[in-house]
Protein backbone atom coordinates (compact mmCIF):
# COMPACT_ATOMS: atom_id res chain seq x y z
CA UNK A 1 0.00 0.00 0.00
CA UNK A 2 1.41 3.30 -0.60
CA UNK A 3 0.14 6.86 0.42
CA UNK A 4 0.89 10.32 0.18
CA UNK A 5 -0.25 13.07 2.51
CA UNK A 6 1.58 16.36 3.77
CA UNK A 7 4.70 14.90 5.37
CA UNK A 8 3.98 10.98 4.35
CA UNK A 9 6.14 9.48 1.89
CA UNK A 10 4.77 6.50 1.82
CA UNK A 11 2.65 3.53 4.00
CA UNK A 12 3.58 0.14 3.72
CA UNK A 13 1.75 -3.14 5.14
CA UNK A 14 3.33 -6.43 5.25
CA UNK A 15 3.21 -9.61 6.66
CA UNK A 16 4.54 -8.56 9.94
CA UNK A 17 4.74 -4.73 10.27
CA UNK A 18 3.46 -1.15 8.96
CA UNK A 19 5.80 0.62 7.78
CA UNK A 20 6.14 4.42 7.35
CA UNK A 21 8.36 6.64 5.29
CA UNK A 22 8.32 10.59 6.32
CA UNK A 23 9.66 14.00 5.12
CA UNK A 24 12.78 14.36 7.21
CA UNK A 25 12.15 17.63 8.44
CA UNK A 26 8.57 17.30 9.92
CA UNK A 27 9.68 16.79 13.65
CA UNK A 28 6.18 17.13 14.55
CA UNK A 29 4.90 13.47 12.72
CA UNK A 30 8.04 11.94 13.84
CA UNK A 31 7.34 12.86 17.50
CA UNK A 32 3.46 11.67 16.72
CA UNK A 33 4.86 8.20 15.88
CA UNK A 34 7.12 7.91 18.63
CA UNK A 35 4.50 8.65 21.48
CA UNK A 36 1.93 6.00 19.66
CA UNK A 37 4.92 3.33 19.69
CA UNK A 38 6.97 3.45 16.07
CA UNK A 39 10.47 2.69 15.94
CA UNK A 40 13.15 3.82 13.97
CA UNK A 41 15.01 1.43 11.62
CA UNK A 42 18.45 3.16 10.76
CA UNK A 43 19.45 1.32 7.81
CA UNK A 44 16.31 1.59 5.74
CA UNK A 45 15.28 5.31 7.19
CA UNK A 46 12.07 4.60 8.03
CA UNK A 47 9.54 4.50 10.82
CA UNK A 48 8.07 1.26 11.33
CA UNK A 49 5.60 -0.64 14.07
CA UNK A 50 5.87 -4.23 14.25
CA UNK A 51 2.32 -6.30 14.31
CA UNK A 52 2.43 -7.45 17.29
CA UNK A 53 1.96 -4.48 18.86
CA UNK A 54 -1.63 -3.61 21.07
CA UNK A 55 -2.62 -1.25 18.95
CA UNK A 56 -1.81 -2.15 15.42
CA UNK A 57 -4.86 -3.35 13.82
CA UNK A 58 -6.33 -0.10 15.00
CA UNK A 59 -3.67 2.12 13.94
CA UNK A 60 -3.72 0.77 10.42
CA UNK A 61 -7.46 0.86 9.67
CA UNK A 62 -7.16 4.42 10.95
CA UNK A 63 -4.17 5.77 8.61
CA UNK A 64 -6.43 5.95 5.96
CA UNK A 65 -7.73 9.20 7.59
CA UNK A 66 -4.43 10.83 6.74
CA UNK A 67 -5.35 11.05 3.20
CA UNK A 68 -7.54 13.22 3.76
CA UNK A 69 -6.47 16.52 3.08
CA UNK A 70 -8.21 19.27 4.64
CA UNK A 71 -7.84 23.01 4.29
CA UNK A 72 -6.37 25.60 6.29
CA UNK A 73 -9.70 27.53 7.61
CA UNK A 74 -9.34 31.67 7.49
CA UNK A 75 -9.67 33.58 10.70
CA UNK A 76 -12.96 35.76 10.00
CA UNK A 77 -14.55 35.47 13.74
CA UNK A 78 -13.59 39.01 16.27
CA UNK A 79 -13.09 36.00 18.84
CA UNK A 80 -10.10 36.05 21.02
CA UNK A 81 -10.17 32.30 20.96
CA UNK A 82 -10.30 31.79 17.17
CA UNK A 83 -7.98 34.11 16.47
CA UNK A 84 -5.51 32.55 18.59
CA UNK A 85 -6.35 28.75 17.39
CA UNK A 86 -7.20 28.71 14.02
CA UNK A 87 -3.76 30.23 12.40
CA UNK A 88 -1.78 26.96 14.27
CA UNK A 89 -3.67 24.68 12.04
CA UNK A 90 -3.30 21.93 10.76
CA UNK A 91 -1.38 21.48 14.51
CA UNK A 92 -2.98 22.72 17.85
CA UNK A 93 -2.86 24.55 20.74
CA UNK A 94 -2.83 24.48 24.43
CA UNK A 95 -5.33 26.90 26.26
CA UNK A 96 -4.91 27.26 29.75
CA UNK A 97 -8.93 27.74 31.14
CA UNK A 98 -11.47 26.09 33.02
CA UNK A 99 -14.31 26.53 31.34
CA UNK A 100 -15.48 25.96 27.68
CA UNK A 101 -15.37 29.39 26.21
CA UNK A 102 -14.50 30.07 22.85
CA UNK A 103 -13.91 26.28 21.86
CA UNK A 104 -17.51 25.37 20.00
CA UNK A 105 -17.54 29.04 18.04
CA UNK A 106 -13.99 28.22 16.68
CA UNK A 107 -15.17 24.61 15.99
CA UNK A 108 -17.93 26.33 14.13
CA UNK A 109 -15.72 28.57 12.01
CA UNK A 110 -13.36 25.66 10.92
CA UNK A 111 -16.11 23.62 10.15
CA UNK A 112 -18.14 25.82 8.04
CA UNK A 113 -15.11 25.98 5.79
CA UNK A 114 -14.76 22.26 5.44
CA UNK A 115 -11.92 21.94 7.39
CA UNK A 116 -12.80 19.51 9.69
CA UNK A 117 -15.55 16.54 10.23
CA UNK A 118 -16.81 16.67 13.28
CA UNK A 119 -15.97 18.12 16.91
CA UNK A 120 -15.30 15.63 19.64
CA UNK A 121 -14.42 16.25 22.92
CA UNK A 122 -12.53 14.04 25.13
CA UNK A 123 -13.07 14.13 29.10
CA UNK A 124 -10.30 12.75 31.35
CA UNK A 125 -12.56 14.11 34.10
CA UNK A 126 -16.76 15.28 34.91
CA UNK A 127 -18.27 16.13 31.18
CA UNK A 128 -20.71 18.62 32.90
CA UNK A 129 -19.13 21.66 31.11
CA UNK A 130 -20.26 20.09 27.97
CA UNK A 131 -23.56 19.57 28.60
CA UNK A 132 -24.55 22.66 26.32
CA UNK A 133 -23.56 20.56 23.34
CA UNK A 134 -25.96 17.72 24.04
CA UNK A 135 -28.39 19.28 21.03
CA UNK A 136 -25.47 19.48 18.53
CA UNK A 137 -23.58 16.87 16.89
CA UNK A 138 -20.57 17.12 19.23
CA UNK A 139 -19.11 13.58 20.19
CA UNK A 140 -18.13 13.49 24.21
CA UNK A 141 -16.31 10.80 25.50
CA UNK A 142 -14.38 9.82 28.32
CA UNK A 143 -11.08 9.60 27.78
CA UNK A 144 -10.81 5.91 28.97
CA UNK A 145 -12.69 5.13 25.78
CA UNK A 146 -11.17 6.35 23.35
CA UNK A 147 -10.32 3.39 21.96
CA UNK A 148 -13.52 2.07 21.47
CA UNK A 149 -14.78 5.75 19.58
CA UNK A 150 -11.28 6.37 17.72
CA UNK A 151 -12.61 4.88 14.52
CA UNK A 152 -15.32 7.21 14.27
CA UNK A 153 -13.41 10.28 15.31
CA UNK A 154 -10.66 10.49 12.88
CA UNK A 155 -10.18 13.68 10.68
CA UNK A 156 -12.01 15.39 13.96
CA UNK A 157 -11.43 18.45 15.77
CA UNK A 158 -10.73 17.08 19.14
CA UNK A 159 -10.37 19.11 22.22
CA UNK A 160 -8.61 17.04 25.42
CA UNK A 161 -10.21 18.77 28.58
CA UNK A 162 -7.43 17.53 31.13
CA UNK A 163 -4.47 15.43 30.22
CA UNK A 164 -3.35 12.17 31.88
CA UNK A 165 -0.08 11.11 32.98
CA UNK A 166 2.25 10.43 30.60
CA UNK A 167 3.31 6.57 31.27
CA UNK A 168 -0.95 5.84 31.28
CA UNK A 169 -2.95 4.20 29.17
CA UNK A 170 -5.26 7.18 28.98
CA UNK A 171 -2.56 9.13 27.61
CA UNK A 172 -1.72 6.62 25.38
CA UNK A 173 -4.50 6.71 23.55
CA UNK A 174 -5.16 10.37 23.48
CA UNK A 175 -1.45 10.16 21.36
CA UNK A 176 -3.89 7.64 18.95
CA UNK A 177 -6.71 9.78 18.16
CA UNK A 178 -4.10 12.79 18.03
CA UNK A 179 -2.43 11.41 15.63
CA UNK A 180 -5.49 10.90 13.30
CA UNK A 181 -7.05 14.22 13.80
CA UNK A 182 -7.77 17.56 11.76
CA UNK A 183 -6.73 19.85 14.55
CA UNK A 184 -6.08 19.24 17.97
CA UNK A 185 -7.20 21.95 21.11
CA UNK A 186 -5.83 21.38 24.94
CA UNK A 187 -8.10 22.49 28.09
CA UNK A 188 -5.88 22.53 31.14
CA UNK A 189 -7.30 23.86 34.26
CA UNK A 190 -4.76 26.42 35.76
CA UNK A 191 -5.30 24.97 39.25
CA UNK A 192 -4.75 21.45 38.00
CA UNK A 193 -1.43 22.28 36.86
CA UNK A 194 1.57 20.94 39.13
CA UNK A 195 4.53 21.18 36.95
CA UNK A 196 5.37 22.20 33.82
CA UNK A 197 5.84 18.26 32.96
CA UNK A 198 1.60 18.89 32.88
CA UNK A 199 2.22 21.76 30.19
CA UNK A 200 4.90 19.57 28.61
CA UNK A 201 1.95 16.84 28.15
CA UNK A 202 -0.54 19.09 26.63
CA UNK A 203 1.93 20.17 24.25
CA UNK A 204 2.96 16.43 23.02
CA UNK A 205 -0.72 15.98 22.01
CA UNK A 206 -0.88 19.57 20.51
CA UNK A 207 1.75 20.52 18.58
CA UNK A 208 4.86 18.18 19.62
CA UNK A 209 7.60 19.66 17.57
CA UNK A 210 8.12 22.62 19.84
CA UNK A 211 9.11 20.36 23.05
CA UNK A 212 9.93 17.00 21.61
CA UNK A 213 9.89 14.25 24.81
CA UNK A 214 13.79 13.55 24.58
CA UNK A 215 14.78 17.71 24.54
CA UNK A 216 12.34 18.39 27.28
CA UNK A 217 13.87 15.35 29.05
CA UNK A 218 17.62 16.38 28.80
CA UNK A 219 16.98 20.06 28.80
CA UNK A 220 14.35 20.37 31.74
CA UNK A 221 14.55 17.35 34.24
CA UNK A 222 17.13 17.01 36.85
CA UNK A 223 17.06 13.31 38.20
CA UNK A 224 18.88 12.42 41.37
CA UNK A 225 19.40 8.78 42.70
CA UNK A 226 17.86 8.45 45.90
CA UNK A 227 18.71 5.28 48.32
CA UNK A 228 20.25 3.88 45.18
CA UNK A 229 17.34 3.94 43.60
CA UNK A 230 17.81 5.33 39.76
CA UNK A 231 15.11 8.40 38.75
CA UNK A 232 13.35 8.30 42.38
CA UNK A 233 14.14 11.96 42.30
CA UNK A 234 13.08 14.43 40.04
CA UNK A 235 13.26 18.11 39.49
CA UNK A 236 12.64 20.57 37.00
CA UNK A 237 15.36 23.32 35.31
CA UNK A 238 15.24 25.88 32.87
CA UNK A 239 11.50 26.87 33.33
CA UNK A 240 11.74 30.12 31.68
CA UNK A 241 13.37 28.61 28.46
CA UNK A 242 10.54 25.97 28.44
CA UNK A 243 8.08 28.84 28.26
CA UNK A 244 9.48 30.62 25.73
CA UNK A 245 10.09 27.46 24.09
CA UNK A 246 6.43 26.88 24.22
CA UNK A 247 4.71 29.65 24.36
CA UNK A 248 3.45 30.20 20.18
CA UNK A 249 0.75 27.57 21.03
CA UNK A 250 0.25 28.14 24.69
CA UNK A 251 -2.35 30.61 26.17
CA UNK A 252 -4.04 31.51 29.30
CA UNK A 253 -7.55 32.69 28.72
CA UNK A 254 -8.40 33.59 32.91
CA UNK A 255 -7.23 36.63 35.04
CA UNK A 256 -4.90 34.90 37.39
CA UNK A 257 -4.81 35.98 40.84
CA UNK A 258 -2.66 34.88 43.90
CA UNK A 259 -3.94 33.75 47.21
CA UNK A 260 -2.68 35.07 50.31
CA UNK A 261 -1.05 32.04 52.64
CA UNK A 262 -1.48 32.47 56.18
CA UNK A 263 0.94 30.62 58.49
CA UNK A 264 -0.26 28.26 61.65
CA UNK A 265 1.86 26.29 64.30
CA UNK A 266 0.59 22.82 64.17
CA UNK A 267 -0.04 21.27 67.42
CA UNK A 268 1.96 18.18 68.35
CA UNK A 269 -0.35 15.53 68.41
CA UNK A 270 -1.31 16.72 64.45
CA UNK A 271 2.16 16.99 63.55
CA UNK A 272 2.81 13.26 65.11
CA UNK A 273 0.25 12.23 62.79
CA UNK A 274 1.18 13.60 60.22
CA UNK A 275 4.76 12.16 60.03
CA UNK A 276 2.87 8.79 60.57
CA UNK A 277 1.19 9.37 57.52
CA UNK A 278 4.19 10.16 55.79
CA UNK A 279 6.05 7.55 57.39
CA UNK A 280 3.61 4.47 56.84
CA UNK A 281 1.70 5.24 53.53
CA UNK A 282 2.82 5.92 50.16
CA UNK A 283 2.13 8.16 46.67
CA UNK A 284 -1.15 9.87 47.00
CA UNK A 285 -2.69 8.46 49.90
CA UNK A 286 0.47 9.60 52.24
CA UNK A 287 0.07 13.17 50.70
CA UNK A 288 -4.04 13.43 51.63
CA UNK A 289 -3.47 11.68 54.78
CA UNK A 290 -1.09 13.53 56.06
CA UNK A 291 -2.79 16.82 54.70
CA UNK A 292 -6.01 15.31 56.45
CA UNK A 293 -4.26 15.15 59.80
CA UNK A 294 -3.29 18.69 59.95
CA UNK A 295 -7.24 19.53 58.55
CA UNK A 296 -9.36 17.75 60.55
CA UNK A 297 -7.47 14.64 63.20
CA UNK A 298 -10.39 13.07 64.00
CA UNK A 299 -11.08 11.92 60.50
CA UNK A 300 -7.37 10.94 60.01
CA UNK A 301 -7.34 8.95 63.22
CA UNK A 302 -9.22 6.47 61.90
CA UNK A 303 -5.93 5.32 59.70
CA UNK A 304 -4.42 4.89 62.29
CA UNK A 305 -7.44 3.50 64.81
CA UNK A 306 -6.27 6.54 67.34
CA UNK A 307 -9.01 8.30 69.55
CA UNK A 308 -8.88 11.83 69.48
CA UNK A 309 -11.26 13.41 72.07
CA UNK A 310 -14.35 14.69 70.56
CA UNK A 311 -13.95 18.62 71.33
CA UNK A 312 -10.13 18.06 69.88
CA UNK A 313 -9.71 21.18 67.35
CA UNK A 314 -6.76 21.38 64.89
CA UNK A 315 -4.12 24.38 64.86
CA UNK A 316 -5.99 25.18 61.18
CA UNK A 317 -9.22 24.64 62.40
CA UNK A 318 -9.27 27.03 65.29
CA UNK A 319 -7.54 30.00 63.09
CA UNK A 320 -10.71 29.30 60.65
CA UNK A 321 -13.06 29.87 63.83
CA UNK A 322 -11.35 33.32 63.65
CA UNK A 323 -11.95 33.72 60.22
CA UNK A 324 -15.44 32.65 59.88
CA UNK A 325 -16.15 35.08 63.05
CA UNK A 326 -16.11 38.02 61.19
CA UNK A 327 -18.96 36.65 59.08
CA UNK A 328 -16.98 37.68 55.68
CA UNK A 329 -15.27 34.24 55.05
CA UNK A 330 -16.44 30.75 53.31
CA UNK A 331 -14.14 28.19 55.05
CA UNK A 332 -13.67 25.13 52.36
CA UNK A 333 -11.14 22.69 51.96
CA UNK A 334 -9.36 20.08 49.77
CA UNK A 335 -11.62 17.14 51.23
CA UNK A 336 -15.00 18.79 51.91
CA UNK A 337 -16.79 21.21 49.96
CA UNK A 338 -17.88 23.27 53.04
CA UNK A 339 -16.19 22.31 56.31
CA UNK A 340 -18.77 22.40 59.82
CA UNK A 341 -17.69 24.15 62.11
CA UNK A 342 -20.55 24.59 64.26
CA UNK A 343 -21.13 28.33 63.01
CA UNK A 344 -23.87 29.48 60.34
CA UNK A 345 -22.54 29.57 56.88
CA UNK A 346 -22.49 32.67 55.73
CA UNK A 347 -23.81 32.14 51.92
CA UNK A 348 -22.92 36.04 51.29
CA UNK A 349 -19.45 35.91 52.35
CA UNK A 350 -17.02 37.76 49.75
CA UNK A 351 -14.43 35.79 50.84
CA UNK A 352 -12.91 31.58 50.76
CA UNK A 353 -10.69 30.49 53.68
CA UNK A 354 -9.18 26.98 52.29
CA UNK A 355 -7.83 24.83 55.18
CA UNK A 356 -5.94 22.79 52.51
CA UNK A 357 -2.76 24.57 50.50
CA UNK A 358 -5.61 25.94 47.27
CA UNK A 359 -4.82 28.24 44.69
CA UNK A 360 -8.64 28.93 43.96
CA UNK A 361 -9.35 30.58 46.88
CA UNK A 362 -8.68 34.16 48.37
CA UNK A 363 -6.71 32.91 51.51
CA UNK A 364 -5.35 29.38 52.34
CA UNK A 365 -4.07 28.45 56.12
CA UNK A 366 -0.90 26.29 55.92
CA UNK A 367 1.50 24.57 58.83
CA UNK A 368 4.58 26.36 59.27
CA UNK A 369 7.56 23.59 58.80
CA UNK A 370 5.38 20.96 57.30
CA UNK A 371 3.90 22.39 54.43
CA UNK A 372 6.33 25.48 53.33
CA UNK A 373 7.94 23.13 50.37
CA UNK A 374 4.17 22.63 48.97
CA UNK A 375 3.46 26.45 49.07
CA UNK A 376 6.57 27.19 47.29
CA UNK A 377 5.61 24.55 44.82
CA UNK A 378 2.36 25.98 44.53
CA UNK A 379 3.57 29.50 43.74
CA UNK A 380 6.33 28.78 41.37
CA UNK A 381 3.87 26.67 39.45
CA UNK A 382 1.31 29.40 39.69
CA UNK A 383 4.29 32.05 38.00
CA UNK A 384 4.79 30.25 35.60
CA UNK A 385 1.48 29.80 34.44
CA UNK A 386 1.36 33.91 34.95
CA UNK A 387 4.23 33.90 31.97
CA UNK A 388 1.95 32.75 29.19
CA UNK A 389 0.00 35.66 26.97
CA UNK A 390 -3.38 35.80 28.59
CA UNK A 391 -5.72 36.03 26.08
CA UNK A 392 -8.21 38.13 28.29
CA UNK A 393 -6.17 41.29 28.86
């Protein structure tokens, strides 16, 4: 079989692999290949993926999408959105928002020019800020199923809202239907964002050229060997670069706007517990365990099958009795939506008070010498995010 499309020389299937031949300069299919499991075969210069391989009978019934050659739509809408999006076709972009806005009108515009098929929308998390699309054609999946969709998706414009892991399945497959699609549009919520390894994601299923996974690898991860261990540290370096690097498909669209951290002594039966919890658990249930201890004791004890007295109160949870005294603060935090604290909630207060280390609200409480390395995290993250264009100004 042999094909020709953009920067496709040719497509070969035999007995026991498919076989791809590409332009040499278009670093942004070779990258595409890579993250969906082609090799490289030096003496015959060519990219190839042998038959064997889990997703192989999809991937060639779906390279016949890549014939298809659409055109490059014109930028007519007044649309901050559009305007941004549309000139980076036929790649993508990363938009740095939590909501929808501006993602179905430049869907619209494309489309109407005949420069995509259909829009699809793939969820790694709640679809509820799609709902508006349920009387439209719009395809919304979850991204755990993309596999079972990705045949009827192809030559789509697909928007990821939220991006998995990169060593996940998930991920995986968003690199499938990535591959196969018209254009390709990145949601990720700015208070989702951890590292710029999240940003780095986005931008492998956007528009991989600009931060290909072995640069941003050398250039911007520092590993350390920890207990002997090989890559059980990791660190990030040269974060400015990586933004400039970046930054001609990346864009906030949301005013960004720092909370104020407010410092607490941790008592010492809290701070016991939380070393437990650091001590005895591991990965993500260490991390909200040990947060949990320093929130609210009484529902950590239970790890631990520890009475606390009843009328026991946290260090954070008596400074949010001080707070939520002068009537003008919501108290929330990272493991209840509205904490009880025995006081009316005020439903009219101006102000949050998170118990939990939050960048969403106006003021956080955090334990002085037990959580100052995850409040510097927090606001380095939240800088750099502050050093992409934001399409709202």
């Amino acid at each position: 079989m042999y094909y020709r499309h953009m920067g496709i020389k040719s497509v070969i299937v035999n007995s026991n692999k498919l076989i791809v031949s590409i332009d040499f300069n278009d670093v942004s299919l070779r990258e595409r290949l890579k993250l969906v499991g082609f090799k490289w075969d030096r003496s015959g210069k060519y990219w190839y993926l042998l038959n064997d391989s889990e997703d192989y009978d999809l991937i060639v019934k779906s390279f016949d999408c890549l014939l298809l050659n659409h055109e490059t739509p014109a930028v007519y809408s007044s649309d901050v959105v559009s305007q941004f999006l549309l000139p980076l076709w036929p790649g993508g972009g990363v938009l740095i928002q939590d909501t929808a806005k501006g993602i179905f009108e430049t869907y619209e515009e494309a489309s109407f020019q005949g420069c995509c098929d259909k829009l699809v929308i793939v969820c790694s998390g709640n679809t509820s800020k799609w709902d508006f699309l349920k009387d439209t054609d719009a395809v919304v999946i979850s991204s755990l199923k993309i596999k079972d969709e990705i045949e009827n998706c192809t030559g789509a414009f697909v928007v990821f809202d939220g991006v998995h892991r990169r060593n996940t399945k998930s991920f995986k497959s968003s690199c499938l239907l990535s591959l196969f699609s018209a254009f390709r549009v990145v949601l990720l919520d700015p208070y989702e964002i951890n590292t710029i390894e999240d940003i780095q994601n986005a931008v492998l299923l956007a528009e991989p050229s600009l931060s290909p996974s072995y640069d941003f690898f050398k250039n911007h991860i520092s590993v350390r060997k920890v207990s002997g261990k090989p890559y059980s540290g990791k660190s990030y370096k040269n974060t400015d670069e990586f933004v400039e690097k970046v930054s001609p498909i990346v864009r906030r669209n949301f005013r960004l706007k720092l909370p104020v951290p407010v410092p607490v002594k941790p008592k010492f039966r809290e701070k016991a517990l939380f070393e437990r919890a650091k001590m005895r658990f591991t990965g993500m249930k260490s991390v909200k365990t040990a947060e949990l201890a320093l929130t609210d004791i009484r529902s950590a004890s239970k790890y631990f099958k520890e009475e606390v007295p009843e009328d026991y109160l946290t260090a954070k949870q008596e400074k949010a009795l001080e707070f939520a005294e002068t009537g003008n603060f919501k108290i929330i935090s990272g493991h209840d939506k509205e904490i009880d604290l025995s006081l009316p909630v005020n439903e009219n207060a101006e102000k949050t008070l998170s118990l939990t280390v939050d960048p969403k609200c106006d003021f956080f409480l955090y334990s002085e010498g037990l959580e100052d390395g995850k409040v510097q995290k927090m606001f380095e993250t939240l800088k750099i995010i502050s050093k992409f264009t934001n399409l709202s100004d």
